[in-house]
N, C-alpha and C. Protein backbone atom coordinates (compact mmCIF):
# COMPACT_ATOMS: atom_id res chain seq x y z
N UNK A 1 226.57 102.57 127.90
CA UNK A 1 225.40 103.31 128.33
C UNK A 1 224.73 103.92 127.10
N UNK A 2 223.46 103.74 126.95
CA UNK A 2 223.02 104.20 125.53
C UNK A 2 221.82 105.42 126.13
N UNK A 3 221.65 106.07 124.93
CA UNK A 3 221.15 107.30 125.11
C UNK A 3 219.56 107.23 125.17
N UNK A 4 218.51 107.80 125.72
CA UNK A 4 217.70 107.46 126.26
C UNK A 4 217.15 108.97 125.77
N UNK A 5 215.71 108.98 125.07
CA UNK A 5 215.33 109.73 124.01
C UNK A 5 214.14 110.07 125.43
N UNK A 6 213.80 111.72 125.45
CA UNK A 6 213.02 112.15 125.80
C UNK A 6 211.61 111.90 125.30
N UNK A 7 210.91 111.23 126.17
CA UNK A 7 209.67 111.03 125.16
C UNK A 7 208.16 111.14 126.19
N UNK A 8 207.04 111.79 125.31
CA UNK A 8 206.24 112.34 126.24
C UNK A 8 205.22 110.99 126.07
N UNK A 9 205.34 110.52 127.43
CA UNK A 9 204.56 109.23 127.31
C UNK A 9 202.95 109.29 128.29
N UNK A 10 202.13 108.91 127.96
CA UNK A 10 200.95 108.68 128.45
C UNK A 10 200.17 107.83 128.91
N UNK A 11 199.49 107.60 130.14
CA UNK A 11 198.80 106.37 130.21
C UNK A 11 197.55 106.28 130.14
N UNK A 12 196.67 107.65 129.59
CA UNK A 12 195.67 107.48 128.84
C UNK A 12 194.95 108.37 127.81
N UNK A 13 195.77 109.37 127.61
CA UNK A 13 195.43 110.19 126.60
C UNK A 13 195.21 109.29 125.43
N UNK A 14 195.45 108.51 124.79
CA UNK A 14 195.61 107.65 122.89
C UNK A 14 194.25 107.19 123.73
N UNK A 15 193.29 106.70 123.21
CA UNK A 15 192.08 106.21 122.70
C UNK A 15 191.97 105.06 121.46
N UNK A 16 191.90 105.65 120.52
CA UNK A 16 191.85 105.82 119.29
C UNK A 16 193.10 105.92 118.08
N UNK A 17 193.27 104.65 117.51
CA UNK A 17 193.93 104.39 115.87
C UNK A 17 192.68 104.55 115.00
N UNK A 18 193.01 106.07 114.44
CA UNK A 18 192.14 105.65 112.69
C UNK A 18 193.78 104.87 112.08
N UNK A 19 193.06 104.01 110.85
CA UNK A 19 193.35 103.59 110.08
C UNK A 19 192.77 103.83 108.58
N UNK A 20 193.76 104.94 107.44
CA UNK A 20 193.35 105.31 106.32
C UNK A 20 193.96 104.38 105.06
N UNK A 21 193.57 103.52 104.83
CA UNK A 21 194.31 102.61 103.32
C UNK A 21 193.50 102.82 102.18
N UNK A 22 194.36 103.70 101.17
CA UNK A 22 193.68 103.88 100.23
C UNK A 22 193.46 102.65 98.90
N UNK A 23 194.44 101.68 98.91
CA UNK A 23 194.35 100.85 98.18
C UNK A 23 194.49 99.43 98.53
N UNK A 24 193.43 98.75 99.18
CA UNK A 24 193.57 97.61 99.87
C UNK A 24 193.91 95.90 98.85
N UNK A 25 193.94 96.28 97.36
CA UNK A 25 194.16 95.54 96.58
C UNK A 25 195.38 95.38 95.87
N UNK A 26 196.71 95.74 96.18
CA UNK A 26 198.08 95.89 95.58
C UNK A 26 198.62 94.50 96.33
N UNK A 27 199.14 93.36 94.94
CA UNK A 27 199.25 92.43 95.05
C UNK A 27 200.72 92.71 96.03
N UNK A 28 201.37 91.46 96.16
CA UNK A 28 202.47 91.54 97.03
C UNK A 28 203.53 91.44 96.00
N UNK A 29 204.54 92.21 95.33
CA UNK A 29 205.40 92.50 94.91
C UNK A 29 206.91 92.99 95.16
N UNK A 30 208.14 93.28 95.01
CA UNK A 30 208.92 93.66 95.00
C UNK A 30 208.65 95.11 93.99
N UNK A 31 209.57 96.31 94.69
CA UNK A 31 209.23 97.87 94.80
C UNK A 31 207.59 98.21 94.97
N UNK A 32 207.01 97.76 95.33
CA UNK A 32 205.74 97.95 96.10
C UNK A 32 205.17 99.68 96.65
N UNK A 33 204.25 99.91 96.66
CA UNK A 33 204.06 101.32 97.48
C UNK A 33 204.23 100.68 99.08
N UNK A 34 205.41 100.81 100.08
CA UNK A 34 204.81 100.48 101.43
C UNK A 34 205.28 101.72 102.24
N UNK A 35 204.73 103.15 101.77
CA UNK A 35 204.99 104.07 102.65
C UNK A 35 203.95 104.26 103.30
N UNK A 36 204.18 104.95 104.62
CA UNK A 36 202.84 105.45 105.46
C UNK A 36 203.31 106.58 106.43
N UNK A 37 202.19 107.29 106.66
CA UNK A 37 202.53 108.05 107.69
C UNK A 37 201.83 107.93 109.41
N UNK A 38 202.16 108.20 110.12
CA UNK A 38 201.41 107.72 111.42
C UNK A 38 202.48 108.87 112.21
N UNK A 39 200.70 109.79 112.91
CA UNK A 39 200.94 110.58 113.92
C UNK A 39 199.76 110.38 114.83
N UNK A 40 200.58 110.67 115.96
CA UNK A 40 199.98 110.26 117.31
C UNK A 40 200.32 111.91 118.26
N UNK A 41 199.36 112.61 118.20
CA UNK A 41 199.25 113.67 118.98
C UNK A 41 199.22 113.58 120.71
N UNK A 42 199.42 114.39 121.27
CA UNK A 42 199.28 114.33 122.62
C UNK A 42 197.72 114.50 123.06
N UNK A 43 197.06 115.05 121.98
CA UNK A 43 195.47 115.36 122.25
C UNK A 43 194.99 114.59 121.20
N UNK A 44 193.80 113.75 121.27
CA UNK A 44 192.82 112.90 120.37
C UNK A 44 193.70 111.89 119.74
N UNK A 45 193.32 111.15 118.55
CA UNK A 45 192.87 109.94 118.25
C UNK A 45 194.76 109.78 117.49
N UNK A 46 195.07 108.90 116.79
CA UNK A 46 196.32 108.94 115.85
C UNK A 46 195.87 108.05 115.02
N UNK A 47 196.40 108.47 113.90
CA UNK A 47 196.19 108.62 112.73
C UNK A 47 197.16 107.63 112.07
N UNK A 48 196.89 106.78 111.29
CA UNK A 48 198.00 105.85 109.90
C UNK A 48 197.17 106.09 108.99
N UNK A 49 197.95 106.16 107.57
CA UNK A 49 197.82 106.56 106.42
C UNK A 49 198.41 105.96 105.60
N UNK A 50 198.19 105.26 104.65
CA UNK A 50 199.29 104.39 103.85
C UNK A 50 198.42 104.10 102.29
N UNK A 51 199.34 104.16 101.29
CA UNK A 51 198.52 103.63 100.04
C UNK A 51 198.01 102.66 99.92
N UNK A 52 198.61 101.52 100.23
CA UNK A 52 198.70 100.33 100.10
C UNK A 52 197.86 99.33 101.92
N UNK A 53 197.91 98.47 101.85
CA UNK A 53 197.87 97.77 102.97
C UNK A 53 199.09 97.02 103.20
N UNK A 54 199.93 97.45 102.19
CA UNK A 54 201.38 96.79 102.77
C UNK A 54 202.15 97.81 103.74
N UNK A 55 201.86 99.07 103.58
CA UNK A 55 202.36 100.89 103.97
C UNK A 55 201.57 100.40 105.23
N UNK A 56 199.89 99.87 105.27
CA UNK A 56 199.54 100.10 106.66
C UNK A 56 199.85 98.69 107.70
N UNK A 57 200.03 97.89 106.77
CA UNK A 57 200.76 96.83 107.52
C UNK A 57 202.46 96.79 108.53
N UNK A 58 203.03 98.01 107.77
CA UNK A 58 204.28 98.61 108.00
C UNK A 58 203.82 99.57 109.37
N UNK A 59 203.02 100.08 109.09
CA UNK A 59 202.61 101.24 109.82
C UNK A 59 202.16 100.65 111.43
N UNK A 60 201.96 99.63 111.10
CA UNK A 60 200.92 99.16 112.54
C UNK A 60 201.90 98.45 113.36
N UNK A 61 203.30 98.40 112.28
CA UNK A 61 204.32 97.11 113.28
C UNK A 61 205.09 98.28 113.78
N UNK A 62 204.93 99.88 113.53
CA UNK A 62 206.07 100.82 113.86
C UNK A 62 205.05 101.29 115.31
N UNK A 63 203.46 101.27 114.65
CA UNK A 63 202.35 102.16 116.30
C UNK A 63 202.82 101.00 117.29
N UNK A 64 202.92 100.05 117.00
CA UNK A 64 203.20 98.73 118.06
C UNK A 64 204.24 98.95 118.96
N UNK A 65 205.23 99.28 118.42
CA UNK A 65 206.44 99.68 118.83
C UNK A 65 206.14 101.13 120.01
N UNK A 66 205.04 101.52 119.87
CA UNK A 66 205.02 103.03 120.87
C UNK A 66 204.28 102.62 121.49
N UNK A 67 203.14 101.17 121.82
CA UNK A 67 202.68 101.10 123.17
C UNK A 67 203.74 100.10 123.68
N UNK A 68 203.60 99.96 125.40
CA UNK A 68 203.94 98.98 125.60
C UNK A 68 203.41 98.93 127.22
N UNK A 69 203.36 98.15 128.24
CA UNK A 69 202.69 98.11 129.64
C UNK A 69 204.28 98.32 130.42
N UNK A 70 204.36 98.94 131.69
CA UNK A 70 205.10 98.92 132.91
C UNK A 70 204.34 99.27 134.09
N UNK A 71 204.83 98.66 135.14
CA UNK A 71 204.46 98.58 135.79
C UNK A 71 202.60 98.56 136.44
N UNK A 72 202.42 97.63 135.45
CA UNK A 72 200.38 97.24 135.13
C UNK A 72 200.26 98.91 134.60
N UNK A 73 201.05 99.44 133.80
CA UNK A 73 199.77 100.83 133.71
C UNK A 73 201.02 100.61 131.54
N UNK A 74 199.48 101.12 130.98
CA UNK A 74 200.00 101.40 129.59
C UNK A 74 200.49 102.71 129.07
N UNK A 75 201.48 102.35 128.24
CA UNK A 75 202.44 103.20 128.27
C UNK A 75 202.61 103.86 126.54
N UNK A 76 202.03 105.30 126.17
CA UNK A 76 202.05 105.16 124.49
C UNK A 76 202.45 106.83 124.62
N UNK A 77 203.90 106.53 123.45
CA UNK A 77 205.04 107.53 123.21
C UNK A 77 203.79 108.57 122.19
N UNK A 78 203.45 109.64 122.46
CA UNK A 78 202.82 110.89 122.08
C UNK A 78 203.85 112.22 121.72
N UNK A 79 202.77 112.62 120.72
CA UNK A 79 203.33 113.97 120.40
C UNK A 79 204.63 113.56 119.59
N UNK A 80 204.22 113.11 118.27
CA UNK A 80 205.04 112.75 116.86
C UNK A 80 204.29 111.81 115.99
N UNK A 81 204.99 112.14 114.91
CA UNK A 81 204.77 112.14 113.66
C UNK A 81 205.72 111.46 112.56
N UNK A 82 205.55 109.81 111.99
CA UNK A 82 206.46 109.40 111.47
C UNK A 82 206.21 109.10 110.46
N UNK A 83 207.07 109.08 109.11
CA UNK A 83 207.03 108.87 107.64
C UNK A 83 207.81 107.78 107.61
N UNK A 84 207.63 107.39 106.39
CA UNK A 84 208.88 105.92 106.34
C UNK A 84 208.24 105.62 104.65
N UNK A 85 209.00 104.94 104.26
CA UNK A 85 208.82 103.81 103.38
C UNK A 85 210.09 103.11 102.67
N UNK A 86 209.46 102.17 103.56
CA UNK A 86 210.24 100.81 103.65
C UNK A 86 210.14 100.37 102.16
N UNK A 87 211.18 99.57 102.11
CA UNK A 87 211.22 98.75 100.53
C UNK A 87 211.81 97.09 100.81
N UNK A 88 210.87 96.41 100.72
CA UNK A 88 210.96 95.01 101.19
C UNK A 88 210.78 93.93 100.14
């Protein structure tokens, strides 16, 4: 039986992904910048942030992960805020 994370989910508060990439030209390398941040409030739009477009490429496969559909109605985990950087 696995543990099952309290999470404040919505089926239409999110609207809106900004997307902030400050450097859309960083070739594809090994140790790379691919950090980002992405918060998704319970009120208005959520936000990714990443240096690179490899950080927001990272970033968009983690927002992916917080929608998903049940039962015909959409379903997006609100109210958090995630950092990361991955090294690929």
């Amino acid at each position: 039986m696995g543990l099952q994370p309290e999470l404040d989910l919505s089926t239409s508060a999110l609207k809106t992904l900004i997307i902030i990439v400050h450097d859309l030209s960083t070739p594809l390398e090994h140790g790379l910048d691919e950090t980002y941040n992405l918060t998704v409030p319970t009120v208005g739009p959520a936000l990714l942030t990443a240096g690179t477009q490899w950080g927001g490429m990272r970033g968009l496969e983690t927002f992916s992960q917080l929608v998903w559909w049940r039962s015909q109605k959409r379903l997006v985990a609100v109210g958090l805020e995630i950092w990361d950087s991955p090294i690929f």
